[in-house]
N, C-alpha and C. Protein backbone atom coordinates (compact mmCIF):
# COMPACT_ATOMS: atom_id res chain seq x y z
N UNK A 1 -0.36 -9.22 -13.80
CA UNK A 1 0.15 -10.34 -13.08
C UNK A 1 -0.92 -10.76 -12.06
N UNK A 2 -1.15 -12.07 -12.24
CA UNK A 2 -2.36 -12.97 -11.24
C UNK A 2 -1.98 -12.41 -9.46
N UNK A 3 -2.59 -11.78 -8.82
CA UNK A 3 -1.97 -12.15 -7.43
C UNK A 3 -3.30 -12.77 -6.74
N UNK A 4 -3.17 -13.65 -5.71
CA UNK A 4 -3.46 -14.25 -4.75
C UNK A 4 -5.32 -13.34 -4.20
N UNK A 5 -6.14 -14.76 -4.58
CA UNK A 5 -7.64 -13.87 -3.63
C UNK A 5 -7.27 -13.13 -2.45
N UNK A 6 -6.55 -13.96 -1.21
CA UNK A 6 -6.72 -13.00 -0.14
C UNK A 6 -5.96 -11.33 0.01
N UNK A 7 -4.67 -11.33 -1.23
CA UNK A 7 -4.59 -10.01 -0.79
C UNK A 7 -5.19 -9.20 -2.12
N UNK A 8 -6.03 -9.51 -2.96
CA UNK A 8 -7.00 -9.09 -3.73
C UNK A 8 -8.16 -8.28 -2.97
N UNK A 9 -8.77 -9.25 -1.77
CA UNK A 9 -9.34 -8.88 -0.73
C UNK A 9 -8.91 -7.31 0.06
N UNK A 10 -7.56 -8.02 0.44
CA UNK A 10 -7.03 -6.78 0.98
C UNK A 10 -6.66 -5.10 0.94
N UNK A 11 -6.47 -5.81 -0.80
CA UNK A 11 -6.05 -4.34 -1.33
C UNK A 11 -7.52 -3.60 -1.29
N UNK A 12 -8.26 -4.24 -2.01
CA UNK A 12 -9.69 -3.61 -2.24
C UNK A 12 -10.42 -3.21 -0.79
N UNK A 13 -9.99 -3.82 0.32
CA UNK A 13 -10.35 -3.26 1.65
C UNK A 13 -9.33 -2.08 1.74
N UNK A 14 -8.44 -1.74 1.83
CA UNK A 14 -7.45 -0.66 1.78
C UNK A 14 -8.16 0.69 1.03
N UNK A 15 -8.57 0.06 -0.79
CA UNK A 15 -9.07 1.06 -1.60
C UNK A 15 -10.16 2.26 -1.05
N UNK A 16 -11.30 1.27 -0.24
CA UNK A 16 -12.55 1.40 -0.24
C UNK A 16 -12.32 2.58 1.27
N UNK A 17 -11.27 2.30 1.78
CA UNK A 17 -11.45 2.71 3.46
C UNK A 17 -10.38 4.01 2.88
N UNK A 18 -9.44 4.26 1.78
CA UNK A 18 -8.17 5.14 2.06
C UNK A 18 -8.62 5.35 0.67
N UNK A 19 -8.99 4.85 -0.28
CA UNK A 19 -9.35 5.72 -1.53
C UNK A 19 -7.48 5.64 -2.10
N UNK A 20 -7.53 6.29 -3.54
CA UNK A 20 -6.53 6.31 -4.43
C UNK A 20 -5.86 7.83 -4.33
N UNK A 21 -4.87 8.13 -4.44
CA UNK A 21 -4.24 9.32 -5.07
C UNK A 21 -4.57 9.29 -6.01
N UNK A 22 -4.77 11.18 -5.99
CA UNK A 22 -5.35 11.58 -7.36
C UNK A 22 -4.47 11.36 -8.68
N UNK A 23 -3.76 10.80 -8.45
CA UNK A 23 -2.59 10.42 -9.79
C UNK A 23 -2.58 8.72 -9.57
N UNK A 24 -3.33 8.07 -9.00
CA UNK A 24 -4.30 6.54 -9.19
C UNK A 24 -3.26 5.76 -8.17
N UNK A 25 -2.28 6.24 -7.43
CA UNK A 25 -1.20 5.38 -6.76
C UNK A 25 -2.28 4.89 -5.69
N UNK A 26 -1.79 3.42 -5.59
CA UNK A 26 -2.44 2.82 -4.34
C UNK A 26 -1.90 3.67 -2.85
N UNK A 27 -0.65 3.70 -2.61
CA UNK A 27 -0.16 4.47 -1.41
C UNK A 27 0.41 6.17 -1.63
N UNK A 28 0.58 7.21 -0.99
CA UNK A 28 0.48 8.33 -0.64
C UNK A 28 0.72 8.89 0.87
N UNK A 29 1.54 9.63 0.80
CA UNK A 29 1.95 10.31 2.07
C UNK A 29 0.51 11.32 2.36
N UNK A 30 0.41 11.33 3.72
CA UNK A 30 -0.73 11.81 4.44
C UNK A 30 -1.05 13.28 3.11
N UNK A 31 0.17 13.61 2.93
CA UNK A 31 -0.11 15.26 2.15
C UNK A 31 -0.37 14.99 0.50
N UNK A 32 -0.32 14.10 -0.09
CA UNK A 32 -0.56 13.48 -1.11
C UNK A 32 0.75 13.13 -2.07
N UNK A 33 1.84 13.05 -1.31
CA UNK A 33 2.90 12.93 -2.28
C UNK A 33 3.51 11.72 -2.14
N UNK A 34 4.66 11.70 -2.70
CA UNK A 34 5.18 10.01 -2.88
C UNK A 34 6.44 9.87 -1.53
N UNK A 35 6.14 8.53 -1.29
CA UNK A 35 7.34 8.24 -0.31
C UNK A 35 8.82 7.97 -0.89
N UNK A 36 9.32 8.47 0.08
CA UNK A 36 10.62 8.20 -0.57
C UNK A 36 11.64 7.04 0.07
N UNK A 37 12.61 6.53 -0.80
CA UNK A 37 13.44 5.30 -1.17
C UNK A 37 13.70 5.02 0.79
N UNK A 38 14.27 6.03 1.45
CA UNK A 38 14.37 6.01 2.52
C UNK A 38 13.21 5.34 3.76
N UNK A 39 12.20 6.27 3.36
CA UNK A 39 10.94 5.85 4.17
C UNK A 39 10.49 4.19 4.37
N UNK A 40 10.35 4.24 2.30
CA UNK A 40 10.07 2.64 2.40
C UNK A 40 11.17 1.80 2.93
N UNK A 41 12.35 1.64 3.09
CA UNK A 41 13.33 1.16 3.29
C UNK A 41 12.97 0.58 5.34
N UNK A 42 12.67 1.86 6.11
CA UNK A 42 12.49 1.79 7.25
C UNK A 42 11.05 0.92 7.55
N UNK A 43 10.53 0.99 6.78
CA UNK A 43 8.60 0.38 7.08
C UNK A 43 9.53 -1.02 6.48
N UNK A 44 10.11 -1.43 5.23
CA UNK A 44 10.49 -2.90 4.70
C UNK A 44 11.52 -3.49 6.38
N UNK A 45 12.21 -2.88 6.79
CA UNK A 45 13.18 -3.05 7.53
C UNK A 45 12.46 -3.65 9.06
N UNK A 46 11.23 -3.14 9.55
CA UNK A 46 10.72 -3.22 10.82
C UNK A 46 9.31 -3.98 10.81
N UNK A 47 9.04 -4.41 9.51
CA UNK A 47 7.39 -5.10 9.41
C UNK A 47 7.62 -6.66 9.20
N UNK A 48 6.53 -7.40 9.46
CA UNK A 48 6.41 -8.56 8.71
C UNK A 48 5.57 -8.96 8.13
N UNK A 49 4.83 -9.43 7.42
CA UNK A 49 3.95 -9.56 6.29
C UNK A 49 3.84 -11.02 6.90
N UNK A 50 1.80 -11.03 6.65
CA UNK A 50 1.57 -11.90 7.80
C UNK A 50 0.17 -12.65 7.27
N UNK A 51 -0.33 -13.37 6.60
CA UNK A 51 -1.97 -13.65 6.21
C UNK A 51 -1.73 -13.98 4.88
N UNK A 52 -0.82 -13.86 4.28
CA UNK A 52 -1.14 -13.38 3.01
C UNK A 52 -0.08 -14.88 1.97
């Protein structure tokens, strides 16, 4: 799926500075494991998405 140059930009700034989990996931808990339904729920609940 086509997404958008600037957060093409972004992600690949993310990649380069935080690198991939070794199982290729873009995001990862500090210890290398997956977040859970809860976590994301609280980060979707309190952010706003902003540039993009």
């Amino acid at each position: 799926m086509p997404i958008p140059p600037a957060l093409v930009a972004i992600l690949r700034e993310h990649i380069d500075k935080y690198g991939l989990a070794d199982d290729g996931r873009l995001f990862a808990t500090s210890k290398g494991g997956l977040y859970t339904a809860s976590a994301i729920s609280r980060v979707e609940g309190g952010s706003e998405v902003t540039g993009v």
